[in-house]
ModelCIF file with pLDDT and N, C-alpha, C, O atoms, coordinates in Angstrom:
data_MODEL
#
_entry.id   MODEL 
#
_entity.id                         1 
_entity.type                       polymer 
_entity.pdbx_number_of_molecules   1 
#
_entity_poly.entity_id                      1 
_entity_poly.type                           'polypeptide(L)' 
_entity_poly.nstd_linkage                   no 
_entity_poly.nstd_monomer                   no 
_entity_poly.pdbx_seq_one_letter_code       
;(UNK)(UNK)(UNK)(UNK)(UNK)(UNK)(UNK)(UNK)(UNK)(UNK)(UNK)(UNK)(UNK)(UNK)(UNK)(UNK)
(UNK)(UNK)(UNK)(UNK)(UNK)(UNK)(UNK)(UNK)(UNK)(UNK)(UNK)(UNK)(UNK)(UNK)(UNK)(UNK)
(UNK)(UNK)(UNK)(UNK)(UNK)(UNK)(UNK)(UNK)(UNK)(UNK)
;
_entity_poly.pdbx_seq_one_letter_code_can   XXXXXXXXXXXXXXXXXXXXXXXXXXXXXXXXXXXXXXXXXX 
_entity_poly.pdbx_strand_id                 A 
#
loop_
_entity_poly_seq.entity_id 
_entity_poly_seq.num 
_entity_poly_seq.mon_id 
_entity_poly_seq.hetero 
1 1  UNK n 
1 2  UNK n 
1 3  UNK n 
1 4  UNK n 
1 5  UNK n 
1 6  UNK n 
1 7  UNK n 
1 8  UNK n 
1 9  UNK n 
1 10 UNK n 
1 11 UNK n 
1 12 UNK n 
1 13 UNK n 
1 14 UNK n 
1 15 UNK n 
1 16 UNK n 
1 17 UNK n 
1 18 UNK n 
1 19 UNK n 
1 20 UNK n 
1 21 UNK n 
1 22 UNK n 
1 23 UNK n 
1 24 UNK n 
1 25 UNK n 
1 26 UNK n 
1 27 UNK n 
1 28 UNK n 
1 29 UNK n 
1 30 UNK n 
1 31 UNK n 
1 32 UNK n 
1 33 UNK n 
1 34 UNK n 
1 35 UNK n 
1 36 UNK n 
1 37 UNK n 
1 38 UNK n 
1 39 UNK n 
1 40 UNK n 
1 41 UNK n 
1 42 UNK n 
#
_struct_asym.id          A 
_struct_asym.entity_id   1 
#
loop_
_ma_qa_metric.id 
_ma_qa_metric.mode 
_ma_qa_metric.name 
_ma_qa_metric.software_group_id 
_ma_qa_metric.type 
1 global pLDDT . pLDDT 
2 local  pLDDT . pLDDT 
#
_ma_qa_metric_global.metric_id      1 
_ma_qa_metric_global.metric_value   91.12 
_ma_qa_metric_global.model_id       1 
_ma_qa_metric_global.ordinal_id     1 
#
loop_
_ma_qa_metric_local.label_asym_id 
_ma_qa_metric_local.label_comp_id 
_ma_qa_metric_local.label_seq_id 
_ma_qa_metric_local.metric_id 
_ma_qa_metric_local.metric_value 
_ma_qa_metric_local.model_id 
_ma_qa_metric_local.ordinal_id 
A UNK 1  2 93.00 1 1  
A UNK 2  2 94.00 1 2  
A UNK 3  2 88.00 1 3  
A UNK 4  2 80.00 1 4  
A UNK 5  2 71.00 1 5  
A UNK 6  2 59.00 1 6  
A UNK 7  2 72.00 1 7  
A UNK 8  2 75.00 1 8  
A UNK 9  2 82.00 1 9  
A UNK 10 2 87.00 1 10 
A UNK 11 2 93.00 1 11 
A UNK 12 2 94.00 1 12 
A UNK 13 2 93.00 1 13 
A UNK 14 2 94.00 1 14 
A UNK 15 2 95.00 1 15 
A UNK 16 2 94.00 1 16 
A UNK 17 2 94.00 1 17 
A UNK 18 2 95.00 1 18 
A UNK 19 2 95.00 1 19 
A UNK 20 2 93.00 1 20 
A UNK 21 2 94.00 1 21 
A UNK 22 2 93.00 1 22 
A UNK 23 2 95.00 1 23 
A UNK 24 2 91.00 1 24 
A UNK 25 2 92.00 1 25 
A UNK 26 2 95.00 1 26 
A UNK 27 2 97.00 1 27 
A UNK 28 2 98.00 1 28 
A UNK 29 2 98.00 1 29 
A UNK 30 2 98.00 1 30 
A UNK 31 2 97.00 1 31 
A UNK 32 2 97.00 1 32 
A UNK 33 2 96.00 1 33 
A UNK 34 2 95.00 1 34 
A UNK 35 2 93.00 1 35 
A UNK 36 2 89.00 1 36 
A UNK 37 2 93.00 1 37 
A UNK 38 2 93.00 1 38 
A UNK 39 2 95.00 1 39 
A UNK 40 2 96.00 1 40 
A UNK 41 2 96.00 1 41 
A UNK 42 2 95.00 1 42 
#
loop_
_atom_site.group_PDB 
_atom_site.id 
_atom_site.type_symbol 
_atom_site.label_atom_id 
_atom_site.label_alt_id 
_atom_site.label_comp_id 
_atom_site.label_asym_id 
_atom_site.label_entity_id 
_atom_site.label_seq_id 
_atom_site.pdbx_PDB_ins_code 
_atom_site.Cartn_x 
_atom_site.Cartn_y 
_atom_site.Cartn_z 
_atom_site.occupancy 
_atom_site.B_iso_or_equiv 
_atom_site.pdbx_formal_charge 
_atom_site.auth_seq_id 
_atom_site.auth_comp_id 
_atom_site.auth_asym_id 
_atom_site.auth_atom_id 
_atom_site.pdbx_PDB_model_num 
ATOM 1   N N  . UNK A 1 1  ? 1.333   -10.918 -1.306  1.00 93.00 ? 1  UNK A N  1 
ATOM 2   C CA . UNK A 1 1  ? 0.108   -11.640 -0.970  1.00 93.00 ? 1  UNK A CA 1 
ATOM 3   C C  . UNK A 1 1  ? -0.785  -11.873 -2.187  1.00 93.00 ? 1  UNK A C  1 
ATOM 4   O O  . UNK A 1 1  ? -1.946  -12.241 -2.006  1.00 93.00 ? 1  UNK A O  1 
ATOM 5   N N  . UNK A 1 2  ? -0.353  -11.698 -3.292  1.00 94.00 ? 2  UNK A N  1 
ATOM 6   C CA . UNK A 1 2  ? -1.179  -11.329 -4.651  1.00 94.00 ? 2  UNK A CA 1 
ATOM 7   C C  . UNK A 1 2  ? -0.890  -12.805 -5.127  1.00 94.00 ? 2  UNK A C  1 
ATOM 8   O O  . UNK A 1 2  ? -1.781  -13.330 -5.795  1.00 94.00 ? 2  UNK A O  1 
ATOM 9   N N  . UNK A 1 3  ? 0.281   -13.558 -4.857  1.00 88.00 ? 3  UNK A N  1 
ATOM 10  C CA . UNK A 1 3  ? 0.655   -14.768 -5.151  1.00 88.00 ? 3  UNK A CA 1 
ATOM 11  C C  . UNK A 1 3  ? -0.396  -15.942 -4.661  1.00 88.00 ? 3  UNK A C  1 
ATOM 12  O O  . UNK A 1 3  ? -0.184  -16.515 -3.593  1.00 88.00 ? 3  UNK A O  1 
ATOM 13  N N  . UNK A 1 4  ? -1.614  -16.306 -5.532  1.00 80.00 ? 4  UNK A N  1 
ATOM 14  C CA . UNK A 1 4  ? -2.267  -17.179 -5.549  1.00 80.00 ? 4  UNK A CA 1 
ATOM 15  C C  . UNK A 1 4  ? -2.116  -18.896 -5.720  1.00 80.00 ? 4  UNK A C  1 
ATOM 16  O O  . UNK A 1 4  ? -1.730  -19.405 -6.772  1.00 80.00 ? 4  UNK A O  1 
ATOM 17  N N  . UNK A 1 5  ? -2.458  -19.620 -4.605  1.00 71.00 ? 5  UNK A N  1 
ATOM 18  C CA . UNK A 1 5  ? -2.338  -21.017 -4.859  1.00 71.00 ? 5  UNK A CA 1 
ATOM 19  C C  . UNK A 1 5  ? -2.894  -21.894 -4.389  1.00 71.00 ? 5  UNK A C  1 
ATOM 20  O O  . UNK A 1 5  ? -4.079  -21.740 -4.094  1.00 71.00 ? 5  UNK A O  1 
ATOM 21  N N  . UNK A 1 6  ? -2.181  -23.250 -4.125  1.00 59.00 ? 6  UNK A N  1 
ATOM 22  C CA . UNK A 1 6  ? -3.312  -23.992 -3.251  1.00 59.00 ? 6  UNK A CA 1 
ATOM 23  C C  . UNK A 1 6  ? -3.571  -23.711 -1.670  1.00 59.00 ? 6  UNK A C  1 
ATOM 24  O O  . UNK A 1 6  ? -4.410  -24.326 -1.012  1.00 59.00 ? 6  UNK A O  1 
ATOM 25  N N  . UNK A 1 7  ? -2.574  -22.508 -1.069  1.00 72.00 ? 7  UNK A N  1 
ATOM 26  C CA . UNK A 1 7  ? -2.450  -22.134 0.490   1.00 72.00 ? 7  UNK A CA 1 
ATOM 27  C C  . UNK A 1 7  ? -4.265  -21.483 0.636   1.00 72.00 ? 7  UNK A C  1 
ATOM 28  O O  . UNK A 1 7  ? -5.124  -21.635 -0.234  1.00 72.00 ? 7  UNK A O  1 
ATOM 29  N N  . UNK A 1 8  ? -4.446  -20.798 1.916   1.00 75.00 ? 8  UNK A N  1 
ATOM 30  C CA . UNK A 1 8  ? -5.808  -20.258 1.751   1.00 75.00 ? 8  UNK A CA 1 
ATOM 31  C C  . UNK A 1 8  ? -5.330  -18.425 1.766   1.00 75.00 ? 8  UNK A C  1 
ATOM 32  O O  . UNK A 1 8  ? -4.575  -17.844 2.545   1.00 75.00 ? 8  UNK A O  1 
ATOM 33  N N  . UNK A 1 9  ? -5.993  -17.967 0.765   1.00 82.00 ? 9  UNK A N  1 
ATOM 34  C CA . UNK A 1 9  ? -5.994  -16.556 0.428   1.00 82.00 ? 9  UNK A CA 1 
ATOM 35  C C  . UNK A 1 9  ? -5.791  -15.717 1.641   1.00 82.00 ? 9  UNK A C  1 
ATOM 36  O O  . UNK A 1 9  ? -6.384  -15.891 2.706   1.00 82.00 ? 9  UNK A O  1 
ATOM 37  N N  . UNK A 1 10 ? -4.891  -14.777 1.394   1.00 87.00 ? 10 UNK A N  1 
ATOM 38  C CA . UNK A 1 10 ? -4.316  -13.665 2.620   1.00 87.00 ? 10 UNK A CA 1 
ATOM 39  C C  . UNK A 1 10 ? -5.104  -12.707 2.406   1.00 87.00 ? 10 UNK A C  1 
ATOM 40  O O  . UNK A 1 10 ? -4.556  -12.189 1.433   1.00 87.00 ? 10 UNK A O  1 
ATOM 41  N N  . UNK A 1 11 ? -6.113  -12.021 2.644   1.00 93.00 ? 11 UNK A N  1 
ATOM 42  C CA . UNK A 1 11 ? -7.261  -11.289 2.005   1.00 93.00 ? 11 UNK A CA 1 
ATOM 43  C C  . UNK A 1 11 ? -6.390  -9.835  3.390   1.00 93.00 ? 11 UNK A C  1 
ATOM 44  O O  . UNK A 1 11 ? -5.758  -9.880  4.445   1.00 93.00 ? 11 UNK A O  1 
ATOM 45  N N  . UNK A 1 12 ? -6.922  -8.777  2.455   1.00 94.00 ? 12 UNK A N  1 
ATOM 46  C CA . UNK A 1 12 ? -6.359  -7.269  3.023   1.00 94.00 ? 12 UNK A CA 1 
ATOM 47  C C  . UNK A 1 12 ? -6.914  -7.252  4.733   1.00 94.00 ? 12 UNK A C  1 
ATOM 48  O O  . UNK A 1 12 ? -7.959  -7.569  5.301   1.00 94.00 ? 12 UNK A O  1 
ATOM 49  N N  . UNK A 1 13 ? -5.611  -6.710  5.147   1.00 93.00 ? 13 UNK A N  1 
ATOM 50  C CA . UNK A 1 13 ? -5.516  -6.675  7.283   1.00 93.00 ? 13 UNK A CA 1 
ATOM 51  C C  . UNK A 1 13 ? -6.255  -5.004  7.084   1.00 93.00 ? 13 UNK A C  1 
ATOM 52  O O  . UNK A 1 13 ? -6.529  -4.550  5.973   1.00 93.00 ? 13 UNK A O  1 
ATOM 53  N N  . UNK A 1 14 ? -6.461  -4.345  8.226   1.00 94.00 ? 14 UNK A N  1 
ATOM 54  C CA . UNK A 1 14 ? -6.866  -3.199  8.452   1.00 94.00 ? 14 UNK A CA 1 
ATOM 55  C C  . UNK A 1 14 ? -5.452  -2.580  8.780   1.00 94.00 ? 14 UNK A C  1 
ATOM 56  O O  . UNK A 1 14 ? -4.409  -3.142  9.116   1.00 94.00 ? 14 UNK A O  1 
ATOM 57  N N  . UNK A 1 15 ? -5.727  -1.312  8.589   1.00 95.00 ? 15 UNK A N  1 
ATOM 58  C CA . UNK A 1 15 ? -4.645  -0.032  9.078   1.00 95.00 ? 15 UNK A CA 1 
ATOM 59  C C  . UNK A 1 15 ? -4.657  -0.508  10.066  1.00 95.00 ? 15 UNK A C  1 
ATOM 60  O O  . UNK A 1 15 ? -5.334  -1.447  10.485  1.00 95.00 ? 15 UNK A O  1 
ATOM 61  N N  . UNK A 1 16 ? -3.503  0.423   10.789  1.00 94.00 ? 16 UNK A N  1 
ATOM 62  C CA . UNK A 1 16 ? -3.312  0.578   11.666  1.00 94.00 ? 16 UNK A CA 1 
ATOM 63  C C  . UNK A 1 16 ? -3.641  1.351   12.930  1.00 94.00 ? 16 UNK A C  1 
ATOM 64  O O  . UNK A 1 16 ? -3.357  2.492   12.565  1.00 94.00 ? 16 UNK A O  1 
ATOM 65  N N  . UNK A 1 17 ? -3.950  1.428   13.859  1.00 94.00 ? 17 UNK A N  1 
ATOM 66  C CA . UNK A 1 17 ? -4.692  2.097   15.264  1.00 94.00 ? 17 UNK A CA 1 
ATOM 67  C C  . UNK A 1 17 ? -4.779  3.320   14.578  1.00 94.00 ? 17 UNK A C  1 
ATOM 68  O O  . UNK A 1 17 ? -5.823  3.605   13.992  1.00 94.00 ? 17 UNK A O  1 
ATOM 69  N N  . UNK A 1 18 ? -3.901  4.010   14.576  1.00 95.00 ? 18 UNK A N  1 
ATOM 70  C CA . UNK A 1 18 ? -3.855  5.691   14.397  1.00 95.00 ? 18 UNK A CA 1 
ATOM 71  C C  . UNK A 1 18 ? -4.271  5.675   13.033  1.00 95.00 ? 18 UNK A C  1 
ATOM 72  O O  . UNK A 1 18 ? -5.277  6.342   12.794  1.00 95.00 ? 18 UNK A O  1 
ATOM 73  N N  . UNK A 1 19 ? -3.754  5.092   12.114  1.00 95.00 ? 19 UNK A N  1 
ATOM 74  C CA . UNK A 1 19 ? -4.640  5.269   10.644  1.00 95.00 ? 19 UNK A CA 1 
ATOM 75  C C  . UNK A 1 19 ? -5.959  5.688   11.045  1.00 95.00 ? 19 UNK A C  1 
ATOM 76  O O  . UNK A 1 19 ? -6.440  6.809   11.209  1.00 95.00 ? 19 UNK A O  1 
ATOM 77  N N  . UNK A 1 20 ? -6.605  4.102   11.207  1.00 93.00 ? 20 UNK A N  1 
ATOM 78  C CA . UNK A 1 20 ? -7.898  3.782   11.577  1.00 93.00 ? 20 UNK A CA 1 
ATOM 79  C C  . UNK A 1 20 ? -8.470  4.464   12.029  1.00 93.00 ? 20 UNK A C  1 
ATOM 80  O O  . UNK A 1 20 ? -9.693  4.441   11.892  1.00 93.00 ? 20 UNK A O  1 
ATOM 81  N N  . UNK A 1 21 ? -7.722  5.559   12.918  1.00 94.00 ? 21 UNK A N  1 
ATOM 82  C CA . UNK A 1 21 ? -8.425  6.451   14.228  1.00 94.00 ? 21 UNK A CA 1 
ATOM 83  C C  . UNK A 1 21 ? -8.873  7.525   12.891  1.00 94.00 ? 21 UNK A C  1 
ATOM 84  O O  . UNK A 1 21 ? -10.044 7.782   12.612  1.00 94.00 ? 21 UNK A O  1 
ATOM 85  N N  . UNK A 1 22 ? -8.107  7.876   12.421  1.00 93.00 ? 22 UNK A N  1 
ATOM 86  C CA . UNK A 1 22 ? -8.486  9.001   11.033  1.00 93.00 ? 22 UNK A CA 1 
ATOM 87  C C  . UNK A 1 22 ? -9.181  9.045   10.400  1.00 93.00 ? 22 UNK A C  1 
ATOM 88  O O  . UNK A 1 22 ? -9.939  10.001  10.241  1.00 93.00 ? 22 UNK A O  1 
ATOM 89  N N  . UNK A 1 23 ? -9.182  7.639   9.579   1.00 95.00 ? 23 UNK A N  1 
ATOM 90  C CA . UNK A 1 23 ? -9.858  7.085   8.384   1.00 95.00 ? 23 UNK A CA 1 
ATOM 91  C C  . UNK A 1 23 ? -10.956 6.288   8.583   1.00 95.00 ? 23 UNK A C  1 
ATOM 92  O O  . UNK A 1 23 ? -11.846 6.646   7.811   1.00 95.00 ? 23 UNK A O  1 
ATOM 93  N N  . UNK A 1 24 ? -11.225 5.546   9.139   1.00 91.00 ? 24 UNK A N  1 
ATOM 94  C CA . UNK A 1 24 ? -12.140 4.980   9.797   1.00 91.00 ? 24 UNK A CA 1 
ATOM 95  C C  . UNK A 1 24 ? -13.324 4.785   9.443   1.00 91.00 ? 24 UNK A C  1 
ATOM 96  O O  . UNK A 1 24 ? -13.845 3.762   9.000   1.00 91.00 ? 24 UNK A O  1 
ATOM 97  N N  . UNK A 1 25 ? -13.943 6.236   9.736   1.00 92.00 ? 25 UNK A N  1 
ATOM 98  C CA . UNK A 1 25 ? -15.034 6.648   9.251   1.00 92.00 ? 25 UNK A CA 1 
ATOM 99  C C  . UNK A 1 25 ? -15.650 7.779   8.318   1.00 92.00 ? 25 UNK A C  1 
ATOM 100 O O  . UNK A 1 25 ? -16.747 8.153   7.906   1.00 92.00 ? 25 UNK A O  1 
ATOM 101 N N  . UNK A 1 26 ? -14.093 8.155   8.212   1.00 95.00 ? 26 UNK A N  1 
ATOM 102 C CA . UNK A 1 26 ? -14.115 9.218   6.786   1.00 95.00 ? 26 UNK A CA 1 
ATOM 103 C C  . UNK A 1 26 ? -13.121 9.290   5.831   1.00 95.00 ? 26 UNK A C  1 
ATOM 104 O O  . UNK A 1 26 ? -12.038 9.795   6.125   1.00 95.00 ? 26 UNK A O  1 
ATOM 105 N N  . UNK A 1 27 ? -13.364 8.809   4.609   1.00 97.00 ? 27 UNK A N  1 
ATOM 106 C CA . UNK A 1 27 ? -11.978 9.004   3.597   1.00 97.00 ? 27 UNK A CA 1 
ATOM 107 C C  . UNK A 1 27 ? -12.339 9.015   2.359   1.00 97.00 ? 27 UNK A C  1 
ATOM 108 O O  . UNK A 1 27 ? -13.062 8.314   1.652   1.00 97.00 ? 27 UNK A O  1 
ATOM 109 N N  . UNK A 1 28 ? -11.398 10.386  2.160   1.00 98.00 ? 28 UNK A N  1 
ATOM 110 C CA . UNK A 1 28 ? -11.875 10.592  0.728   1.00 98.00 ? 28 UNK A CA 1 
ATOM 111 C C  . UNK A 1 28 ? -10.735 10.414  -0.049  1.00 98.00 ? 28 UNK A C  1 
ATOM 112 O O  . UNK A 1 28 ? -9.566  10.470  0.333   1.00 98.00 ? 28 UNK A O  1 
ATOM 113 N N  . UNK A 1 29 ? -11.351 10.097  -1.674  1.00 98.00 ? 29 UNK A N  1 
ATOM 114 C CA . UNK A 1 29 ? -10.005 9.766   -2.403  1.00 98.00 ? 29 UNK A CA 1 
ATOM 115 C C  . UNK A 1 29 ? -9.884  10.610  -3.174  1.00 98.00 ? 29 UNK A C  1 
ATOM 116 O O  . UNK A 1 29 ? -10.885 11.328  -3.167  1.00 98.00 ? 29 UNK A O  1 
ATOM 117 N N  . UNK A 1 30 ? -8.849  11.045  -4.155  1.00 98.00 ? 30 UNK A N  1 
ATOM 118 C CA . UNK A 1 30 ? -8.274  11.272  -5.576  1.00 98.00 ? 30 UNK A CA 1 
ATOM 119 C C  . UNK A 1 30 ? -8.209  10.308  -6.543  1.00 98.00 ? 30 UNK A C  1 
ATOM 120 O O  . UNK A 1 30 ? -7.391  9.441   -6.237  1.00 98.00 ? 30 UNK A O  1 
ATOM 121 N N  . UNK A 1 31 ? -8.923  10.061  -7.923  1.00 97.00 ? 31 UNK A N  1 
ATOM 122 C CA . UNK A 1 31 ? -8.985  8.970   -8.565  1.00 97.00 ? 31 UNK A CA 1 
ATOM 123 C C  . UNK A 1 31 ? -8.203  9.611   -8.976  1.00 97.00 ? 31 UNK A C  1 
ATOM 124 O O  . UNK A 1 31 ? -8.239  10.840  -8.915  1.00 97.00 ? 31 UNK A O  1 
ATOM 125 N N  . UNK A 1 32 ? -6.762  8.551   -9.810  1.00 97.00 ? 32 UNK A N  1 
ATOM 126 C CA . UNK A 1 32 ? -6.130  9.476   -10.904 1.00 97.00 ? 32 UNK A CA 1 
ATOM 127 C C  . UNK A 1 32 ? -6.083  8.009   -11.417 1.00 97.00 ? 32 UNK A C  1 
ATOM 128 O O  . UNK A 1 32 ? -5.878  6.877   -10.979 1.00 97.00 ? 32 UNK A O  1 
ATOM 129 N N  . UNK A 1 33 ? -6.479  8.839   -12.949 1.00 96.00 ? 33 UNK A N  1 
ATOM 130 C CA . UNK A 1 33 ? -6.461  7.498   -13.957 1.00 96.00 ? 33 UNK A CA 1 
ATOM 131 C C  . UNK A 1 33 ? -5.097  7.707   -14.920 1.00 96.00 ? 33 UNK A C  1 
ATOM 132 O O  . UNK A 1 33 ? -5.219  8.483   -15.868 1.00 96.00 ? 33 UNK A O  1 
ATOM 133 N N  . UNK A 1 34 ? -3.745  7.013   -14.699 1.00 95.00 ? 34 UNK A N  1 
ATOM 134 C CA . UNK A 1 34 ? -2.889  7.194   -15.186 1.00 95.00 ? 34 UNK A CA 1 
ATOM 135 C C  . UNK A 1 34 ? -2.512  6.473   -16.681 1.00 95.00 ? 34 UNK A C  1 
ATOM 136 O O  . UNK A 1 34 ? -1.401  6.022   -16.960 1.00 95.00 ? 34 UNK A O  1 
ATOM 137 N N  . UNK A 1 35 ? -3.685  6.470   -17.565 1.00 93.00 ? 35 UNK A N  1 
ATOM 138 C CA . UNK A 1 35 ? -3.249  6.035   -18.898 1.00 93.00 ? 35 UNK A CA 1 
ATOM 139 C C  . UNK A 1 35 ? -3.981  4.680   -19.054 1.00 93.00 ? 35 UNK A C  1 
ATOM 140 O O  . UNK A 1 35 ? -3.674  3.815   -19.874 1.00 93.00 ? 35 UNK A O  1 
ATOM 141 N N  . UNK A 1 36 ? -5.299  4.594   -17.883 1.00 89.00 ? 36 UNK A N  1 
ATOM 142 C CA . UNK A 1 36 ? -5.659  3.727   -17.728 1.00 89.00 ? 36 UNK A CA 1 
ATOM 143 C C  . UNK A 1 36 ? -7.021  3.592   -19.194 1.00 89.00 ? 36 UNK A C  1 
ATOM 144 O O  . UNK A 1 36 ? -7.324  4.678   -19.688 1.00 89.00 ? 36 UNK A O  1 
ATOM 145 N N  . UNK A 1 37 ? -7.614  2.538   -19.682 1.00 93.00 ? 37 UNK A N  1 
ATOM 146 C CA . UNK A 1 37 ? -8.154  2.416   -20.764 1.00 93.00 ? 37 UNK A CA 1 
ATOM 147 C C  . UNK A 1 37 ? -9.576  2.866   -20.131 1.00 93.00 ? 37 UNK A C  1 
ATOM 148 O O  . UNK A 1 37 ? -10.007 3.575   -21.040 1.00 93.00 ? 37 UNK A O  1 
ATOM 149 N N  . UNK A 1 38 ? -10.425 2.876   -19.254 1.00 93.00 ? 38 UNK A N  1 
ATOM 150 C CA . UNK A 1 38 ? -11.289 3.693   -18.583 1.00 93.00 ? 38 UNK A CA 1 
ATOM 151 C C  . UNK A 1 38 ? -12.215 2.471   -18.155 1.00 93.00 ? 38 UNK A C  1 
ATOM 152 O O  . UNK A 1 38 ? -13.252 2.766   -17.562 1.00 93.00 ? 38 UNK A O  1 
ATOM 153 N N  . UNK A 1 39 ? -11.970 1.254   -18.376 1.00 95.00 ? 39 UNK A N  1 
ATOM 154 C CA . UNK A 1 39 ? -12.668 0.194   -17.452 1.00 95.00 ? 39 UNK A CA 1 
ATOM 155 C C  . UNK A 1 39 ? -12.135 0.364   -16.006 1.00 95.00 ? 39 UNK A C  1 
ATOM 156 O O  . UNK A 1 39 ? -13.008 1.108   -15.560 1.00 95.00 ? 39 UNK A O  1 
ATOM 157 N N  . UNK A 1 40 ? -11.533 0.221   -15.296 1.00 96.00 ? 40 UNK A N  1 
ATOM 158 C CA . UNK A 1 40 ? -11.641 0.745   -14.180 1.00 96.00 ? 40 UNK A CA 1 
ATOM 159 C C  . UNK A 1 40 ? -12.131 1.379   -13.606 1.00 96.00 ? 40 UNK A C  1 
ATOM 160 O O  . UNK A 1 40 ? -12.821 1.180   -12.606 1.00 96.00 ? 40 UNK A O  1 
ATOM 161 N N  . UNK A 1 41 ? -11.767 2.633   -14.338 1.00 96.00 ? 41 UNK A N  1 
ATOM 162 C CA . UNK A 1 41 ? -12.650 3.749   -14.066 1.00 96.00 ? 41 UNK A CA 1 
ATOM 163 C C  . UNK A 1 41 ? -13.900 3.928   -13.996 1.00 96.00 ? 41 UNK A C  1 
ATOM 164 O O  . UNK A 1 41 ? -14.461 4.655   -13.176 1.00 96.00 ? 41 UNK A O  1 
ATOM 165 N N  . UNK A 1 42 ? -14.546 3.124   -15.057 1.00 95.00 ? 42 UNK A N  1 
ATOM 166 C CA . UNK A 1 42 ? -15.663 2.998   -15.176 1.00 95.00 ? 42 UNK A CA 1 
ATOM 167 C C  . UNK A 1 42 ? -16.515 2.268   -14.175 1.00 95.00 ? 42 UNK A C  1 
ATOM 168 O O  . UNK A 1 42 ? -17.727 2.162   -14.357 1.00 95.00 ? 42 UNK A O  1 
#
């Protein structure tokens, strides 16, 4: 879906029911910056 053109943009769907049921309203992450130059990060 990253494949950009003249179609109209596929922009990110939601999880799924049971994901959703989890995550929803609470989620926490792990950043791991794997060799990344620290703009991202930043």
């Amino acid at each position: 879906d990253l494949l950009s053109g003249a179609d109209e943009p596929r922009l990110a769907q939601a999880l799924d029911a049971r994901m959703k049921k989890l995550f929803g309203r609470s989620l926490k992450l792990r950043q791991v910056s794997a060799g990344g130059c620290n703009a991202c990060e930043a």
